[in-house]
C-alpha atoms as a PDB file:
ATOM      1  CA  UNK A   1    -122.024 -95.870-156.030  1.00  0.00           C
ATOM      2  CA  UNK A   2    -119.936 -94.795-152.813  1.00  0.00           C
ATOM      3  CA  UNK A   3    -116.894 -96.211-151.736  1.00  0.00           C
ATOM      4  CA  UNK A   4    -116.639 -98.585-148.860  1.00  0.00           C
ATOM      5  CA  UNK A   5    -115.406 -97.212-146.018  1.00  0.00           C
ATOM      6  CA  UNK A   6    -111.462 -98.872-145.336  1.00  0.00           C
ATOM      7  CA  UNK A   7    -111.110-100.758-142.018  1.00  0.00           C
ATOM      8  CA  UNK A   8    -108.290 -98.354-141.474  1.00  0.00           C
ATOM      9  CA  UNK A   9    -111.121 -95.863-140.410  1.00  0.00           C
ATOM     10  CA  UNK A  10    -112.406 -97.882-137.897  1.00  0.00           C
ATOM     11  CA  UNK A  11    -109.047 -98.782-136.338  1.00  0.00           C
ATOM     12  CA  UNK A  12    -108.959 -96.108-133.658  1.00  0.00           C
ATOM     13  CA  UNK A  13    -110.088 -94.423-130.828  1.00  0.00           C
ATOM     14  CA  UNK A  14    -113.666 -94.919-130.537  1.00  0.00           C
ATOM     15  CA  UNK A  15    -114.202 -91.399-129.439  1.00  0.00           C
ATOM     16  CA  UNK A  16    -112.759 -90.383-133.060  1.00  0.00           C
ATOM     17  CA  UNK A  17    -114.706 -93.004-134.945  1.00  0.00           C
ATOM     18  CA  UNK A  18    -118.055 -92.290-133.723  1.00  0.00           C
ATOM     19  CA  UNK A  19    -118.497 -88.381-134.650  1.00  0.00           C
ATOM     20  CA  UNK A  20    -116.724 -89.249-138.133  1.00  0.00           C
ATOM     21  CA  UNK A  21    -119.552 -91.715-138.393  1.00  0.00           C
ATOM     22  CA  UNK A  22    -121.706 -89.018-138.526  1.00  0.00           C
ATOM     23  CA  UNK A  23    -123.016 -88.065-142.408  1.00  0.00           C
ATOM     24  CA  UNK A  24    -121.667 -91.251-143.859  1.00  0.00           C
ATOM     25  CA  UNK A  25    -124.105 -93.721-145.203  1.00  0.00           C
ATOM     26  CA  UNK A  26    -125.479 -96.977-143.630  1.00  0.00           C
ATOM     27  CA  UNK A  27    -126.158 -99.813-146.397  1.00  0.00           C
ATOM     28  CA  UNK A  28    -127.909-103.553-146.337  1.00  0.00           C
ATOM     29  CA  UNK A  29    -129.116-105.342-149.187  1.00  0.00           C
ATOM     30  CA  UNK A  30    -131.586-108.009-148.968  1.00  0.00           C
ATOM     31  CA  UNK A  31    -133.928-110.199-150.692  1.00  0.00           C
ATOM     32  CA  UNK A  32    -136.473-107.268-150.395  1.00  0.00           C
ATOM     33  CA  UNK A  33    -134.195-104.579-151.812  1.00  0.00           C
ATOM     34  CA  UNK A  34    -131.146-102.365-150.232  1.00  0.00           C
ATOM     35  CA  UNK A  35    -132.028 -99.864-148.014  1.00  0.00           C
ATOM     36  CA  UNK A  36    -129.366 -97.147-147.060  1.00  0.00           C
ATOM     37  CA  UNK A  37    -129.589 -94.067-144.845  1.00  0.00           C
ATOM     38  CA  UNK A  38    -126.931 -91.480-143.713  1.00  0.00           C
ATOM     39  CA  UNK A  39    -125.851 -91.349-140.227  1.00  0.00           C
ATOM     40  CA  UNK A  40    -127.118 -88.653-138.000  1.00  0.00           C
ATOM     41  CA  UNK A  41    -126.768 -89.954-134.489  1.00  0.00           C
ATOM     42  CA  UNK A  42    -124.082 -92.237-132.806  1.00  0.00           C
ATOM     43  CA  UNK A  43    -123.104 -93.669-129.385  1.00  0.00           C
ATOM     44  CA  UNK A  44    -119.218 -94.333-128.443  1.00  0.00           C
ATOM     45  CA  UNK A  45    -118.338 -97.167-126.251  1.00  0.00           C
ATOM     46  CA  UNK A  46    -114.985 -97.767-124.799  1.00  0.00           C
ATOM     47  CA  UNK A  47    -114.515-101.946-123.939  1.00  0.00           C
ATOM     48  CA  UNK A  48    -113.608-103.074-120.815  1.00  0.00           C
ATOM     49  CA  UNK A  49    -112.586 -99.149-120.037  1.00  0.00           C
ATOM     50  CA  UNK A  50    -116.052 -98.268-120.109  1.00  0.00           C
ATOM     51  CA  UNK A  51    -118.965 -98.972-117.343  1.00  0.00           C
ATOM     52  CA  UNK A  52    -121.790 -98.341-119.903  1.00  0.00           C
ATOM     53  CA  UNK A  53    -120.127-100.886-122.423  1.00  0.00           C
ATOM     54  CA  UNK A  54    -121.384-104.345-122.744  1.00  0.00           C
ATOM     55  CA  UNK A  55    -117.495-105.993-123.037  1.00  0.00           C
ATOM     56  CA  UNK A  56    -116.722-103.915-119.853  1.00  0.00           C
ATOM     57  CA  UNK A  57    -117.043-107.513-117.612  1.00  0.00           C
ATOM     58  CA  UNK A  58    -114.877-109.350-120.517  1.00  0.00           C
ATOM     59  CA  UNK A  59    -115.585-111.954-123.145  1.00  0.00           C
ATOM     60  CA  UNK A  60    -118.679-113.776-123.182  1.00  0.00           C
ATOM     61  CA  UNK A  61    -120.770-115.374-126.083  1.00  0.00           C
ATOM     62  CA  UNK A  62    -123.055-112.274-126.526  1.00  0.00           C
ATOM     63  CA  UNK A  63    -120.530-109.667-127.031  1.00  0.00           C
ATOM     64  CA  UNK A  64    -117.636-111.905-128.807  1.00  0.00           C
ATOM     65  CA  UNK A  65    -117.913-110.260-131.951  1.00  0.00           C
ATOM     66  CA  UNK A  66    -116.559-106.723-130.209  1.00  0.00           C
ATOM     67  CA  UNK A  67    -113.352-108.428-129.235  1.00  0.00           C
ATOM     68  CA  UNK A  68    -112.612-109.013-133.111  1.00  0.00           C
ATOM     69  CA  UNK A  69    -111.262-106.879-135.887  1.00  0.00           C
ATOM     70  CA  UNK A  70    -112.782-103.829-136.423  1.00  0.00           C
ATOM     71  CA  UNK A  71    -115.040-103.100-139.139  1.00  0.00           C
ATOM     72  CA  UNK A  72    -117.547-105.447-137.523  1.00  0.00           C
ATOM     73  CA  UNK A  73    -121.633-105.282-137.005  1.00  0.00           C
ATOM     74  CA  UNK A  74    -121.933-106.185-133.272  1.00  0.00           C
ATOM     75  CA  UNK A  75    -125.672-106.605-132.892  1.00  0.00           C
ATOM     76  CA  UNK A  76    -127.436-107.480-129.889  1.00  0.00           C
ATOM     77  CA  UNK A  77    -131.369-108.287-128.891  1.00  0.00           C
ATOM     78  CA  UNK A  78    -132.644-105.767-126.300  1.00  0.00           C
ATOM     79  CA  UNK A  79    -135.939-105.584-123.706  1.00  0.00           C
ATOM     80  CA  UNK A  80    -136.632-108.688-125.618  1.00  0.00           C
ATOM     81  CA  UNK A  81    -137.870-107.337-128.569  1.00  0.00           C
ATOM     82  CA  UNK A  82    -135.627-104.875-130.556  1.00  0.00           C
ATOM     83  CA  UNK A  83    -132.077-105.202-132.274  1.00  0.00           C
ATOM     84  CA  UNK A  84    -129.478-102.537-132.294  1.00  0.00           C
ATOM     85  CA  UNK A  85    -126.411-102.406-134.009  1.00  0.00           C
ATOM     86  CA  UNK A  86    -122.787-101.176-133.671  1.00  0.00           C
ATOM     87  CA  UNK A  87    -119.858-101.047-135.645  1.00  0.00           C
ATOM     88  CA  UNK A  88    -116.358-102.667-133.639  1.00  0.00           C
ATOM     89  CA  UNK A  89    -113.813-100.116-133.632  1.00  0.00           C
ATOM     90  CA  UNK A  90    -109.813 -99.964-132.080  1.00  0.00           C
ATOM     91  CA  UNK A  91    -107.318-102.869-132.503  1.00  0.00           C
ATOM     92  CA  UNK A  92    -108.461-106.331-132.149  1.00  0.00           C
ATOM     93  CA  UNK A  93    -109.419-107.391-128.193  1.00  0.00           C
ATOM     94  CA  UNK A  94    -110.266-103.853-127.309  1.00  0.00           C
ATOM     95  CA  UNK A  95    -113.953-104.498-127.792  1.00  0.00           C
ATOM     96  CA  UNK A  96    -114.838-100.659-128.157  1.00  0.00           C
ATOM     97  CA  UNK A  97    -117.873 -99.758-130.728  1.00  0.00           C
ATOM     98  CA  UNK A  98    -120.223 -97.669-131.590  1.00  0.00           C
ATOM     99  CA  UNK A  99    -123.876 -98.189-131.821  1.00  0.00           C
ATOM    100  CA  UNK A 100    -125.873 -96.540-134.623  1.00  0.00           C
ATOM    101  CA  UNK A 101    -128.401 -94.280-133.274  1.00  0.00           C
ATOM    102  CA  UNK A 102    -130.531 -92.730-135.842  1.00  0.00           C
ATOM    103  CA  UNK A 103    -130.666 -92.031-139.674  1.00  0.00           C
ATOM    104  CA  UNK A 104    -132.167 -90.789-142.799  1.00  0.00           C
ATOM    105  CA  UNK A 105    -133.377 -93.035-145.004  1.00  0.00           C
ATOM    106  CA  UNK A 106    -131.693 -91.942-148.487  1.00  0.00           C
ATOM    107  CA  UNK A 107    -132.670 -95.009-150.748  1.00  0.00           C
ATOM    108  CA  UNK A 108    -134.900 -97.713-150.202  1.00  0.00           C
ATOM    109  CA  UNK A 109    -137.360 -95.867-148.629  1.00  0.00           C
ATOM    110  CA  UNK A 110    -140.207 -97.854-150.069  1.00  0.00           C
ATOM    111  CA  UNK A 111    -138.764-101.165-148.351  1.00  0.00           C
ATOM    112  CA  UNK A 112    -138.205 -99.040-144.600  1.00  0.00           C
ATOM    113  CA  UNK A 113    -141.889 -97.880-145.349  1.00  0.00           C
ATOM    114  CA  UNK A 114    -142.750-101.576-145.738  1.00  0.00           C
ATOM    115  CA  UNK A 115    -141.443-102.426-142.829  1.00  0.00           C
ATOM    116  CA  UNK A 116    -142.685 -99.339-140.536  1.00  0.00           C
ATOM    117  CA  UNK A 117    -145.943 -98.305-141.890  1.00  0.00           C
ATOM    118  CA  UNK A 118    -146.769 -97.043-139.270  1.00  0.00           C
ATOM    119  CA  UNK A 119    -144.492 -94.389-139.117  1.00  0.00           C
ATOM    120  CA  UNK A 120    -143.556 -91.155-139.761  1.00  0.00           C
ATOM    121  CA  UNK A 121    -140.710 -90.195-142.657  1.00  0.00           C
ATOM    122  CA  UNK A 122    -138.558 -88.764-139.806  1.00  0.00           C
ATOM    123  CA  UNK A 123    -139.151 -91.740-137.215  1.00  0.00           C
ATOM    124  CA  UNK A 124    -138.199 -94.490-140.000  1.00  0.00           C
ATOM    125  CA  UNK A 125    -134.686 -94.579-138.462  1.00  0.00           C
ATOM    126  CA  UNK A 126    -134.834 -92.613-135.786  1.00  0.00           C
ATOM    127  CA  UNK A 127    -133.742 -94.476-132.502  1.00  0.00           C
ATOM    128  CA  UNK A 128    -131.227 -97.694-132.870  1.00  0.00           C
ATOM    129  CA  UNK A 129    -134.294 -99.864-132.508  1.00  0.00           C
ATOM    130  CA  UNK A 130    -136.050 -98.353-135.622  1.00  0.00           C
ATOM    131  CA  UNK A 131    -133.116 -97.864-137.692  1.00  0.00           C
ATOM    132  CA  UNK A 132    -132.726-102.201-137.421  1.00  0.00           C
ATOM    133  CA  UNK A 133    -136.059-102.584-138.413  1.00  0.00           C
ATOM    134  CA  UNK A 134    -135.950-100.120-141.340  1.00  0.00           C
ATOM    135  CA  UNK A 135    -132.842-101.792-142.417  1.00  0.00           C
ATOM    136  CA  UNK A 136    -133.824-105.133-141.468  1.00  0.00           C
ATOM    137  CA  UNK A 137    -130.532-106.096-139.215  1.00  0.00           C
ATOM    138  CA  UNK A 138    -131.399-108.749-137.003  1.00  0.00           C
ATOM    139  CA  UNK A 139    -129.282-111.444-135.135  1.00  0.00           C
ATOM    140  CA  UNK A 140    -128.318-113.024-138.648  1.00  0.00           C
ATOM    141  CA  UNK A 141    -126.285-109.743-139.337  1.00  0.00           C
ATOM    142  CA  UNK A 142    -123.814-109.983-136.396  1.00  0.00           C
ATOM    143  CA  UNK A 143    -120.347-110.327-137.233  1.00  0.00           C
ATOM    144  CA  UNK A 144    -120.586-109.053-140.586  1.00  0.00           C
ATOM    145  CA  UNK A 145    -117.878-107.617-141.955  1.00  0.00           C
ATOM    146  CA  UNK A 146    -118.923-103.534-143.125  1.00  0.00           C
ATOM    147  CA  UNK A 147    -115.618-103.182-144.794  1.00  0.00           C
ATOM    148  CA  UNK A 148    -116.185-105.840-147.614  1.00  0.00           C
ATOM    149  CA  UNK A 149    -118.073-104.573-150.728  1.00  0.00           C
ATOM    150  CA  UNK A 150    -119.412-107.804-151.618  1.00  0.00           C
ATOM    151  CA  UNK A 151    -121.315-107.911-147.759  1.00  0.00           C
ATOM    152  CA  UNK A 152    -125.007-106.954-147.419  1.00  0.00           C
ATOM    153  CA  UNK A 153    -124.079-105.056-144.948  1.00  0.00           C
ATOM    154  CA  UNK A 154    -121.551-102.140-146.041  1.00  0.00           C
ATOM    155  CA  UNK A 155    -120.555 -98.628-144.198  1.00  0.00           C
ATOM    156  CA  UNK A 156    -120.277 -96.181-147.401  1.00  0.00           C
ATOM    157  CA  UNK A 157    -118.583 -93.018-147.450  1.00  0.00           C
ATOM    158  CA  UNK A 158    -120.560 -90.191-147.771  1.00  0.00           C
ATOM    159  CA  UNK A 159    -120.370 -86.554-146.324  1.00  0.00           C
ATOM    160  CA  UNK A 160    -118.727 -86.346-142.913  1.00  0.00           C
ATOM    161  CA  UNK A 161    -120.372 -83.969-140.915  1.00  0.00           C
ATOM    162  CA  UNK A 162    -118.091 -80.615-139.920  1.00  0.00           C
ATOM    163  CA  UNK A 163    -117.333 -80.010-136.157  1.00  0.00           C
ATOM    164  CA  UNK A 164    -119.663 -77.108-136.690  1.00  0.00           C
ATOM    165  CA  UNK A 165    -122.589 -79.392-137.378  1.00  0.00           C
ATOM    166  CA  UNK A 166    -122.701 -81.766-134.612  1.00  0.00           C
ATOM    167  CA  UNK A 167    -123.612 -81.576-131.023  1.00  0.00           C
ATOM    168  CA  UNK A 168    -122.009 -84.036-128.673  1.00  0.00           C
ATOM    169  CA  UNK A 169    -123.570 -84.919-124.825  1.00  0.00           C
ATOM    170  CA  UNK A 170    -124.777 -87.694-122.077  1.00  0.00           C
ATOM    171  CA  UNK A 171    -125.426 -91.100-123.571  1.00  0.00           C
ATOM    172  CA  UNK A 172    -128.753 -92.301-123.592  1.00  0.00           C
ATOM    173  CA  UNK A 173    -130.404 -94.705-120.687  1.00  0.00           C
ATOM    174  CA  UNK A 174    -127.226 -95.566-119.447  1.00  0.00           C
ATOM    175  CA  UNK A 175    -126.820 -96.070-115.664  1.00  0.00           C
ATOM    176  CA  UNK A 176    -123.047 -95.785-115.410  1.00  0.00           C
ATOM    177  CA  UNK A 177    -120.820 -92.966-116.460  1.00  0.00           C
ATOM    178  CA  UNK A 178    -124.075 -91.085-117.321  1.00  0.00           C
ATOM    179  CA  UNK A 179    -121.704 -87.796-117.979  1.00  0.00           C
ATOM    180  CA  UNK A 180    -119.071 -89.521-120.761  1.00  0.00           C
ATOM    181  CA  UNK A 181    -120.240 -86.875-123.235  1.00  0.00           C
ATOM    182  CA  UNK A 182    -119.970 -89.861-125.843  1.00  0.00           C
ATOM    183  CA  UNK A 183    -123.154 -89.457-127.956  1.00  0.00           C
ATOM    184  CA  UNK A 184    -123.047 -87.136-131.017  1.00  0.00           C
ATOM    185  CA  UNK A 185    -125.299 -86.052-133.643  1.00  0.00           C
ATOM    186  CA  UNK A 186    -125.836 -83.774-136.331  1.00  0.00           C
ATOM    187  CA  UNK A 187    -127.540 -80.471-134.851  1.00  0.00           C
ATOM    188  CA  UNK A 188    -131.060 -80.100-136.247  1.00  0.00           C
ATOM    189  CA  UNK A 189    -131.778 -83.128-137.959  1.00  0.00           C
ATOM    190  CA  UNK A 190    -135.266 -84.762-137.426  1.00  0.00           C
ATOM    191  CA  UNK A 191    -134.326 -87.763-137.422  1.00  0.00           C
ATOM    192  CA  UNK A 192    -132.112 -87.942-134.218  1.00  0.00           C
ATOM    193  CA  UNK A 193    -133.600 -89.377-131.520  1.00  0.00           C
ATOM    194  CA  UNK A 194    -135.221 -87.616-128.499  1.00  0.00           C
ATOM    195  CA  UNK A 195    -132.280 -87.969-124.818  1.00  0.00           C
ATOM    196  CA  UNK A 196    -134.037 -89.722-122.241  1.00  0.00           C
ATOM    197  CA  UNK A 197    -131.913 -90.144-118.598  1.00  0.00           C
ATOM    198  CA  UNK A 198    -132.039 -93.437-117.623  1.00  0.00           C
ATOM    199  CA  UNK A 199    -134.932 -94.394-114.665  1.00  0.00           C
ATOM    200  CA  UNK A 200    -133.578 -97.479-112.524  1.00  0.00           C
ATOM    201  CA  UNK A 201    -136.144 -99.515-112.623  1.00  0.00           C
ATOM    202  CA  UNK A 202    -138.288-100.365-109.495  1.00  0.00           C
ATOM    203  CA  UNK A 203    -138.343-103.862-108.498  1.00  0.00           C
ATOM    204  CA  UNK A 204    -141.783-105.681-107.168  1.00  0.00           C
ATOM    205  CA  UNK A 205    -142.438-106.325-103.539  1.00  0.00           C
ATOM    206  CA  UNK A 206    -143.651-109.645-102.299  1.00  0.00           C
ATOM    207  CA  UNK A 207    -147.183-109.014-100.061  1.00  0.00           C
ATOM    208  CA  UNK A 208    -147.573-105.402-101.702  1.00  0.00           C
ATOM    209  CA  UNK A 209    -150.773-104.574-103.388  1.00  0.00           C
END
């Protein structure tokens, strides 16, 4: 079995964190069975430094658990109706993270299957939405601590990708600081998710057929 990743490797830079994400393995163990994948695809967020970033306006009850330690699964409900999930990164009170784009499924692929049978072996995991349903992270799983090798929920260590590998460009369907070159993933992989530019959207007119 891998090692658990140290909290020392999360205490940083988010900008270093999330490409060093990329290769090592995603773990969560549940009643059904563990299901683990390796990281192809990540998204860096900077705290309050960062536009794009949900702590960017400060504290509040939804995004508390990005001002703690880091180590952390920060997971938030989305459109109202998908989960995604980050990891905290920096010193305590910077709120930076990453959010967990895309994976492939390297255990436990009967469980994912379960859970997407609808899908395809290399859409299983691949968007943040999917990748919480394959795993089956859901609001229950925020706050827990990825650095503990008793939690269900564990960041293992498995084979970094090489500069060489990964790509790095825009974040996806963000509407501020579109250009922050923060999202990285491993070139050629299946599993990473396709970039879509973020489309304001339009909002009704009253009297308008």
């Amino acid at each position: 079995m891998s090692d658990v990743l140290a909290r020392d490797f999360f205490d940083r830079p988010v900008e270093e964190v999330a490409p060093a994400l990329l290769g090592q393995v995603f773990a969560h163990r549940t009643e059904q069975g563990e299901v683990s994948l390796r990281l192809t695809e990540v998204e860096a967020y900077a705290g309050p430094l960062d536009p794009a970033s949900h702590s960017y306006r400060g504290r509040t009850p939804r995004n508390a658990v990005m001002w703690g330690p880091p180590g952390h699964a920060y997971v938030y409900f989305t459109y109202g109706m998908h989960y995604c999930v980050n990891l905290v990164c920096g010193p305590e009170d910077t709120a930076s993270a990453v959010l967990l784009r895309a994976g492939e499924i390297v255990d436990g692929r009967d469980v994912a299957v379960a859970r997407r049978p609808r899908s395809s072996p290399r859409d299983l995991a691949r968007g943040p939405a999917r990748l919480c349903q394959a795993l089956g992270i859901a609001r229950e799983q925020n706050g827990l601590d990825v650095c503990a090798a008793d939690s269900p929920l564990r960041i293992l260590a498995g084979e970094p990708a090489r500069p060489t590998d990964f790509r790095t460009g825009p974040r996806v369907g963000v509407n501020a600081a579109q250009n922050v070159p923060w999202r990285f993933w491993i070139d050629g992989e299946p599993s990473v998710s396709q970039y879509r530019l973020h489309v304001p959207r339009r909002r009704k007119h009253a009297g308008r057929a």
